[in-house]
N, C-alpha and C. Protein backbone atom coordinates (compact mmCIF):
# COMPACT_ATOMS: atom_id res chain seq x y z
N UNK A 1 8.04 67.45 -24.38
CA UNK A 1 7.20 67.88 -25.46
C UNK A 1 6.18 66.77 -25.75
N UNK A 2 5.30 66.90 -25.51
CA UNK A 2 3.86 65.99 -26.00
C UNK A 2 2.70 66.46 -27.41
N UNK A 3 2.33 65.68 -27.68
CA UNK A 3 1.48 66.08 -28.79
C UNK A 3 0.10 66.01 -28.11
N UNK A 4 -0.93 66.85 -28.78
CA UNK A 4 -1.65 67.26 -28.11
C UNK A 4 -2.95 67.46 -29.54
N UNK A 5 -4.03 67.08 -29.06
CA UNK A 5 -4.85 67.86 -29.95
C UNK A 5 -6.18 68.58 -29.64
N UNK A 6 -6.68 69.70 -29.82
CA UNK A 6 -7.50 70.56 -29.70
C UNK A 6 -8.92 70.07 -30.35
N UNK A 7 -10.36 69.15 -29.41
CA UNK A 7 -10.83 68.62 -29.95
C UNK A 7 -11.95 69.53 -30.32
N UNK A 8 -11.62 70.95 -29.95
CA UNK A 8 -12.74 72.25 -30.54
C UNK A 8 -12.77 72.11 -32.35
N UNK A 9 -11.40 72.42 -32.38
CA UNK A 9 -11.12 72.41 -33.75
C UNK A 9 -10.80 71.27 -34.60
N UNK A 10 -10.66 69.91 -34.16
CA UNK A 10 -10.26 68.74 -35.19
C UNK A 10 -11.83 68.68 -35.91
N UNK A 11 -11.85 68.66 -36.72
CA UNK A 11 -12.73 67.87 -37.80
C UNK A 11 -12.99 66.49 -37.89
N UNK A 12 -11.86 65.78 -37.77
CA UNK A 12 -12.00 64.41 -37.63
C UNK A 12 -11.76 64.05 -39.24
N UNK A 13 -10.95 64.54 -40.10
CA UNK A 13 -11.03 64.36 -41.39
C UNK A 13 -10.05 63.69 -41.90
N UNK A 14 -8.92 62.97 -40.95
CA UNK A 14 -7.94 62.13 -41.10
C UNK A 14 -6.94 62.13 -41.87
N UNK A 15 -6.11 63.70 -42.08
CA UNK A 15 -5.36 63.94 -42.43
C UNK A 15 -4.12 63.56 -42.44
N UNK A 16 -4.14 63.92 -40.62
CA UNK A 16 -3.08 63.18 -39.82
C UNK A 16 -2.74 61.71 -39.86
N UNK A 17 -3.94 60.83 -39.85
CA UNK A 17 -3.92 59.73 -39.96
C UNK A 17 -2.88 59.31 -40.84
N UNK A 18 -3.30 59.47 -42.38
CA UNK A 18 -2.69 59.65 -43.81
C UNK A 18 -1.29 59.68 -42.96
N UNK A 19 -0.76 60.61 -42.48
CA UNK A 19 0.71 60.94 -42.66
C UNK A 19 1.62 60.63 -41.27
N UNK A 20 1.00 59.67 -40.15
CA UNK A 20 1.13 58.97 -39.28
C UNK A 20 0.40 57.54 -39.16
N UNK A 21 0.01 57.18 -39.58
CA UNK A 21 -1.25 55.93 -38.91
C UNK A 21 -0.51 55.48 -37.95
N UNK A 22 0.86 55.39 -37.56
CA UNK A 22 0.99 54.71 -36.14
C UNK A 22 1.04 55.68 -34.66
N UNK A 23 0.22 56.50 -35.17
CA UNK A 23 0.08 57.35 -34.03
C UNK A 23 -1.41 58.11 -33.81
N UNK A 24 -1.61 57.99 -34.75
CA UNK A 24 -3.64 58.72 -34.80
C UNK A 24 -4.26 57.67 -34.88
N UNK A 25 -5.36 58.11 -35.17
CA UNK A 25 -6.79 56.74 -35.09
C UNK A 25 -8.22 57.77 -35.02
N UNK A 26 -8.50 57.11 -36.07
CA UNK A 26 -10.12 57.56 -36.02
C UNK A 26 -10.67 56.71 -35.42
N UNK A 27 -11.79 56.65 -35.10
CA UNK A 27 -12.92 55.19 -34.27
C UNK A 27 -13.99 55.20 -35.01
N UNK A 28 -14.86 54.74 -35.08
CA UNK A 28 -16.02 54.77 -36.14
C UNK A 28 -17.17 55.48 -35.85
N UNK A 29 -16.73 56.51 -34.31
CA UNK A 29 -17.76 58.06 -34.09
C UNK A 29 -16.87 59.09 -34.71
N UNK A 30 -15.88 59.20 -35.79
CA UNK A 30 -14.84 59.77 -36.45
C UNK A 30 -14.60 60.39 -35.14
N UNK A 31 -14.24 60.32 -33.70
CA UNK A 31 -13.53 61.12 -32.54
C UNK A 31 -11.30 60.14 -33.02
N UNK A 32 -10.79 61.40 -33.01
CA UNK A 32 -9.53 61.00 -32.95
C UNK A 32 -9.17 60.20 -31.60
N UNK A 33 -8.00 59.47 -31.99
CA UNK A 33 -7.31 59.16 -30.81
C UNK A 33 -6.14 58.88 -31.03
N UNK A 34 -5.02 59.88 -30.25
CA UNK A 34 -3.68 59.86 -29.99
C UNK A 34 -3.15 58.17 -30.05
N UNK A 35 -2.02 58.15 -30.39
CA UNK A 35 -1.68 56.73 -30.17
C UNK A 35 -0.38 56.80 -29.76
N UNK A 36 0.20 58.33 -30.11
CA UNK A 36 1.32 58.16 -29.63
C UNK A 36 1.58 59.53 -29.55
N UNK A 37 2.32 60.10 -27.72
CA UNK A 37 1.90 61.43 -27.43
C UNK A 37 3.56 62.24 -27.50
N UNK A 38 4.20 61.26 -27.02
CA UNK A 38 5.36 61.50 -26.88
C UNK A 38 6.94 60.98 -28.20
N UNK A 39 6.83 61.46 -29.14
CA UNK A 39 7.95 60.91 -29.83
C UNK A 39 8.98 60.01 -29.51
N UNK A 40 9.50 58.29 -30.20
CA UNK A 40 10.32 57.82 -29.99
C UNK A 40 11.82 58.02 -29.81
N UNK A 41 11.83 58.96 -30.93
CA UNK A 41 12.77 59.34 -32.05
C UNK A 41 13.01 60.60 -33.13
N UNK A 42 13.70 60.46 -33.61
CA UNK A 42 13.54 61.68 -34.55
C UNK A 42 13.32 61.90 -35.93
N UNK A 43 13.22 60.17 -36.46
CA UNK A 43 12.48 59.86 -37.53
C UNK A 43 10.59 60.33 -36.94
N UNK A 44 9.95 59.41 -35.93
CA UNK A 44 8.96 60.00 -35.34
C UNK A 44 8.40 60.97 -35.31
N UNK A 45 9.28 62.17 -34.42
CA UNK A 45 9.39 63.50 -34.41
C UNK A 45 8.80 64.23 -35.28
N UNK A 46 9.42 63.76 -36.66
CA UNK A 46 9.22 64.75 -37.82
C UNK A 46 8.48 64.20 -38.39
N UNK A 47 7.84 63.08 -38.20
CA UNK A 47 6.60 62.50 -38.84
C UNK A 47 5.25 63.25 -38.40
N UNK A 48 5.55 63.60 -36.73
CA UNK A 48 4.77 64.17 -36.04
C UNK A 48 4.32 65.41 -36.53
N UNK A 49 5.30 66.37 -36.50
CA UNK A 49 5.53 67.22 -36.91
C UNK A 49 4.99 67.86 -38.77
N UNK A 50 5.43 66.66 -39.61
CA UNK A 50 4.75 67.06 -40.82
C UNK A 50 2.83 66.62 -40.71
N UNK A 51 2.57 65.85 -39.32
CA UNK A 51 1.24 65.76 -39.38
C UNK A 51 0.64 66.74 -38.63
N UNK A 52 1.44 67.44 -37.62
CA UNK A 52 0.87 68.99 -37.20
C UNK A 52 0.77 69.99 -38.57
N UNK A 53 1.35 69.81 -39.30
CA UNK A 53 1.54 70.54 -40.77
C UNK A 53 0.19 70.42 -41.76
N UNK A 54 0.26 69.02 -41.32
CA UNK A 54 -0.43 69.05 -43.09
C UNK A 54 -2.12 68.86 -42.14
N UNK A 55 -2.32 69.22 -40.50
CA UNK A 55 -3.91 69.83 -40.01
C UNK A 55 -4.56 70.73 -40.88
N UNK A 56 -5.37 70.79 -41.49
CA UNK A 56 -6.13 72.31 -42.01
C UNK A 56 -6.74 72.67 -41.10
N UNK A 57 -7.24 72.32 -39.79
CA UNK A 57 -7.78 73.20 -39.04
C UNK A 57 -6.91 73.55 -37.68
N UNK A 58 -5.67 73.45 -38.04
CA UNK A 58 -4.47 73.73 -37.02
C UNK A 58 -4.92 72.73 -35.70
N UNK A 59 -5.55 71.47 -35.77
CA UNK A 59 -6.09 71.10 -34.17
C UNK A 59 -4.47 70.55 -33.81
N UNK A 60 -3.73 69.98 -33.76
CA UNK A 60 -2.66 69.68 -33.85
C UNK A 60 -1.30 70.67 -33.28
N UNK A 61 -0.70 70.45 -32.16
CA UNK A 61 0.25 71.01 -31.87
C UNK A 61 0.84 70.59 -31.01
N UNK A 62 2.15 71.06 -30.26
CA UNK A 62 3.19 70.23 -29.57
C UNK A 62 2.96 71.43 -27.68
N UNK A 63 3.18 70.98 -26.83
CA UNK A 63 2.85 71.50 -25.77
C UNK A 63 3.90 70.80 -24.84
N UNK A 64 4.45 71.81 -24.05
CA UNK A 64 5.95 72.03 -23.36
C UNK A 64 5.32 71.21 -21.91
């Protein structure tokens, strides 16, 4: 399972950031960047997971 994001739909509005910073990243062209694709753990996991959540433009999701 990898995390994945859809750069049609991110905004770049750093939602995710907020509710991960050790795994997102804005750059200062606001383009995201993954920092971490694959979960450590399962504290991680669900960190991941509440930051696929709290996307408003759904860019965010997990891919098999």
């Amino acid at each position: 399972m990898k995390l994945v994001v859809d750069r049609d739909l991110c905004e770049a509005n750093g939602t995710c950031v907020n509710v991960a910073p050790e795994a997102f990243e804005l750059d200062d062209d606001d383009v995201l960047h993954l920092q971490v694709v694959e979960p450590a753990d399962d504290t991680q996991r669900e960190r991941l997971e509440a930051a696929i959540r709290s996307c408003p433009r759904t860019a965010l999701s997990w891919k098999t």
